[in-house]
Every structure is written in structure tokens, then in C-alpha cells.
Protein backbone atom coordinates (compact mmCIF):
# COMPACT_ATOMS: atom_id res chain seq x y z
CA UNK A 1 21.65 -20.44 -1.20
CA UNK A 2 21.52 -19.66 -5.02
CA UNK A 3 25.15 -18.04 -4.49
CA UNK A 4 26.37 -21.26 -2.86
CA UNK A 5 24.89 -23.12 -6.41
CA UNK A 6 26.29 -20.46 -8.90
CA UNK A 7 29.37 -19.94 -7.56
CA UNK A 8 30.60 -22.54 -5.31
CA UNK A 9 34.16 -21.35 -5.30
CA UNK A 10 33.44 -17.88 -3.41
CA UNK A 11 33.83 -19.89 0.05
CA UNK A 12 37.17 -20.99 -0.93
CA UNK A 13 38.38 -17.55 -2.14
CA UNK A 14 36.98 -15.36 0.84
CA UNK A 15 37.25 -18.24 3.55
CA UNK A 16 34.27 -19.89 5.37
CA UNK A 17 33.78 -18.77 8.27
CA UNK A 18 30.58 -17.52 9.07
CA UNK A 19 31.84 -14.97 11.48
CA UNK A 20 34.13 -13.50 8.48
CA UNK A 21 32.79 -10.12 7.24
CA UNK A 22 32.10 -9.79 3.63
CA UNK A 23 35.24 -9.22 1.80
CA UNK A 24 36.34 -10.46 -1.29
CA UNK A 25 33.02 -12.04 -2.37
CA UNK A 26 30.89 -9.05 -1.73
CA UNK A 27 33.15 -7.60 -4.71
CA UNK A 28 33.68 -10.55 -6.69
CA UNK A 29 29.64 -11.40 -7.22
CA UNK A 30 28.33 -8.07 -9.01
CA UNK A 31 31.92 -8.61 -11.26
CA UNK A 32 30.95 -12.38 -12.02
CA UNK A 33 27.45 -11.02 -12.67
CA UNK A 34 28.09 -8.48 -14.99
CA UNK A 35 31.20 -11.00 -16.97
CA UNK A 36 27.94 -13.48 -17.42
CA UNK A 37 25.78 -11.10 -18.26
CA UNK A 38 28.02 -9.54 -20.87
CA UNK A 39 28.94 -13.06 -22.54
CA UNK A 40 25.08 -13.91 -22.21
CA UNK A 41 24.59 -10.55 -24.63
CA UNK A 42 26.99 -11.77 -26.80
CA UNK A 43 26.24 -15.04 -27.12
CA UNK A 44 21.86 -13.92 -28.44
CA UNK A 45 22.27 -10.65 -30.09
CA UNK A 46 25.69 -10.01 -31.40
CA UNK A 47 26.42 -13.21 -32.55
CA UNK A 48 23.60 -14.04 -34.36
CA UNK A 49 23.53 -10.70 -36.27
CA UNK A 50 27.28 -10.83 -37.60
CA UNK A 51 25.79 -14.53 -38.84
CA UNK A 52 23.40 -12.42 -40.45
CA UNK A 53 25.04 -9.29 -41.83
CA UNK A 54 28.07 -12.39 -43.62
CA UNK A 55 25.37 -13.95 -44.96
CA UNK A 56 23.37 -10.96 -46.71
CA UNK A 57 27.24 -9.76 -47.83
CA UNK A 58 27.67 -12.85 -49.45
CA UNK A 59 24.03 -13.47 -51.12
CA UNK A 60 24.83 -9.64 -52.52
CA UNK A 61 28.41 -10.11 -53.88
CA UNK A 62 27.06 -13.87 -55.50
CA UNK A 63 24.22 -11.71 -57.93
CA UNK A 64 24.76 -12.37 -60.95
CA UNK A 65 23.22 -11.68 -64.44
CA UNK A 66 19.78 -12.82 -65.00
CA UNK A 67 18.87 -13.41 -60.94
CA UNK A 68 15.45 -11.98 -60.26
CA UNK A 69 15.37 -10.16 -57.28
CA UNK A 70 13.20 -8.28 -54.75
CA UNK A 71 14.69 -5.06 -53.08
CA UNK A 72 14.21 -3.38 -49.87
CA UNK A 73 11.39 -0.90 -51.41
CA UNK A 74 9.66 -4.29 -53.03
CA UNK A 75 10.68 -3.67 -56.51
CA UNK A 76 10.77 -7.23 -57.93
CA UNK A 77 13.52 -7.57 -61.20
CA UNK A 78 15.33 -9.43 -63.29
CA UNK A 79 19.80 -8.53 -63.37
CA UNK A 80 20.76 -7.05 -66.67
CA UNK A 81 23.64 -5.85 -65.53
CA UNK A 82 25.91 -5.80 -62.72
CA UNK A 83 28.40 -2.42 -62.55
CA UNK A 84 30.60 -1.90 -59.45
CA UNK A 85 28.32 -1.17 -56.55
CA UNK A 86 25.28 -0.80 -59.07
CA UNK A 87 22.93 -3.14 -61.15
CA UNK A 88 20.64 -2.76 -64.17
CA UNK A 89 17.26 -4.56 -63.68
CA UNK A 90 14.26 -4.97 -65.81
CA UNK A 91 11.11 -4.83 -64.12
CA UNK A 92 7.71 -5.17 -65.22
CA UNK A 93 5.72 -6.23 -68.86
CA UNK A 94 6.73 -2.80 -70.63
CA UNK A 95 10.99 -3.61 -69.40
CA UNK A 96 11.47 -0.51 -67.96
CA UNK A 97 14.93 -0.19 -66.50
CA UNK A 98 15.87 0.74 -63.09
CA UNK A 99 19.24 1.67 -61.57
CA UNK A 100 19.37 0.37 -58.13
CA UNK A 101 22.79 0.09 -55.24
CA UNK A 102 23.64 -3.52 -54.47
CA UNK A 103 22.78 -3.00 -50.77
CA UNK A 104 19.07 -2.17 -51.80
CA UNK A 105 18.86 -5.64 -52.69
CA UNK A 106 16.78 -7.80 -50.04
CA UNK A 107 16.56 -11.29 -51.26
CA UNK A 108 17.13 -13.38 -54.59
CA UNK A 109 13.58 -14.75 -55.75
CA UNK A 110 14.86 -17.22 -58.38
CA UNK A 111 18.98 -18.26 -59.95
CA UNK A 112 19.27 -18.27 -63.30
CA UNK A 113 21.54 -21.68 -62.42
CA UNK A 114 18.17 -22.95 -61.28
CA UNK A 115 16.28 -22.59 -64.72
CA UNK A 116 19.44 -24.66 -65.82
CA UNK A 117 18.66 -27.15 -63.68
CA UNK A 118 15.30 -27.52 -64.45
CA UNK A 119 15.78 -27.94 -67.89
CA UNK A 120 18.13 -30.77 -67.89
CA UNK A 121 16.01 -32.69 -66.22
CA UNK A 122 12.82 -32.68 -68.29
């Protein structure tokens, strides 16, 4: 019954008589099966996580000077300065200096654009 709903076509393709033995759509419904079950794994995990990865690549290569930032081992920092694959950030009261990798970065906490922003409009 659930066969006839899925895939209504398979009684066209093998024929429909009852008496026929099972042919072409005793092979066709495990490949049908595993084609929707292989666009179904596409479609909620490797989809969405490409999304993801772009977006993290492009939050990384947009740092710029003066972006605070938290990194993967929750050191929190402000940019000094940006060097290749590297950055310069001041963390803490005292300014101590850390050289981190630009992939250790998790998140931007605050844009220096923002502080702009802010600004003008006081």
C-alpha cells in the first residue's frame, strides 16, 4: 500500500498484473530508497554545514584592526594587528600581547565600525 503511494509509477514500469513475478520493481525500490535517502542526507547535514564553514571563512577574512574578539580557547581581545594568517591582540588591563592563527578565532564580540556608529548618533 505505502509502495503504491510513494511510487506510483512502479506498476507502469514492471506491468500490473498481479500474477507477474517481481521483476523490475523488486530492484528498482531499494535503488529509489537509497537515491532518497542519499539526497535526504544532503539536503540536513551537508548542506547546512558548507552554509556554515562560508560563513565562519568570511567573518575570519572580514577582521579587521581594532575588532574585539573571542577565540576558540575563550581568550577575549582586541586586533592590533592583522599579519598573513596571524593577528596581534591585546587582552586584559595590564595589555599583554598574544599571537594567535586566524582560524582560532570563534566569533567577533564588537566592530570597531560599530563604535562609529554609535558616536554619530549621540
Amino acid at each position: 500500500m505505502l509502495d503504491k503511494i510513494i511510487f506510483p509509477f512502479l506498476d507502469t514500469v514492471a506491468g500490473s498484473d498481479a500474477t507477474a513475478e517481481p521483476g523490475l520493481s523488486a530492484l528498482l525500490n531499494p535503488i529509489f530508497m537509497i537515491v532518497i535517502f542519499g539526497l535526504l542526507m544532503y539536503f540536513m547535514l551537508f548542506r547546512p554545514q558548507k552554509k556554515q564553514e562560508k560563513a565562519v571563512n568570511e567573518m575570519r577574512n572580514s577582521l579587521k584592526v581594532g575588532d574585539e574578539i573571542a577565540t576558540n580557547g575563550g581568550i577575549l581581545g582586541k586586533i592590533i594587528q592583522i599579519k598573513d594568517d596571524f593577528l596581534i591582540i591585546e587582552t586584559g588591563n595590564d595589555k599583554t600581547k598574544l599571537k594567535i592563527t586566524k582560524w582560532a578565532v570563534r566569533s567577533v564580540e564588537h566592530r570597531e565600525e560599530e563604535d562609529d556608529d554609535d558616536d554619530e548618533e549621540e
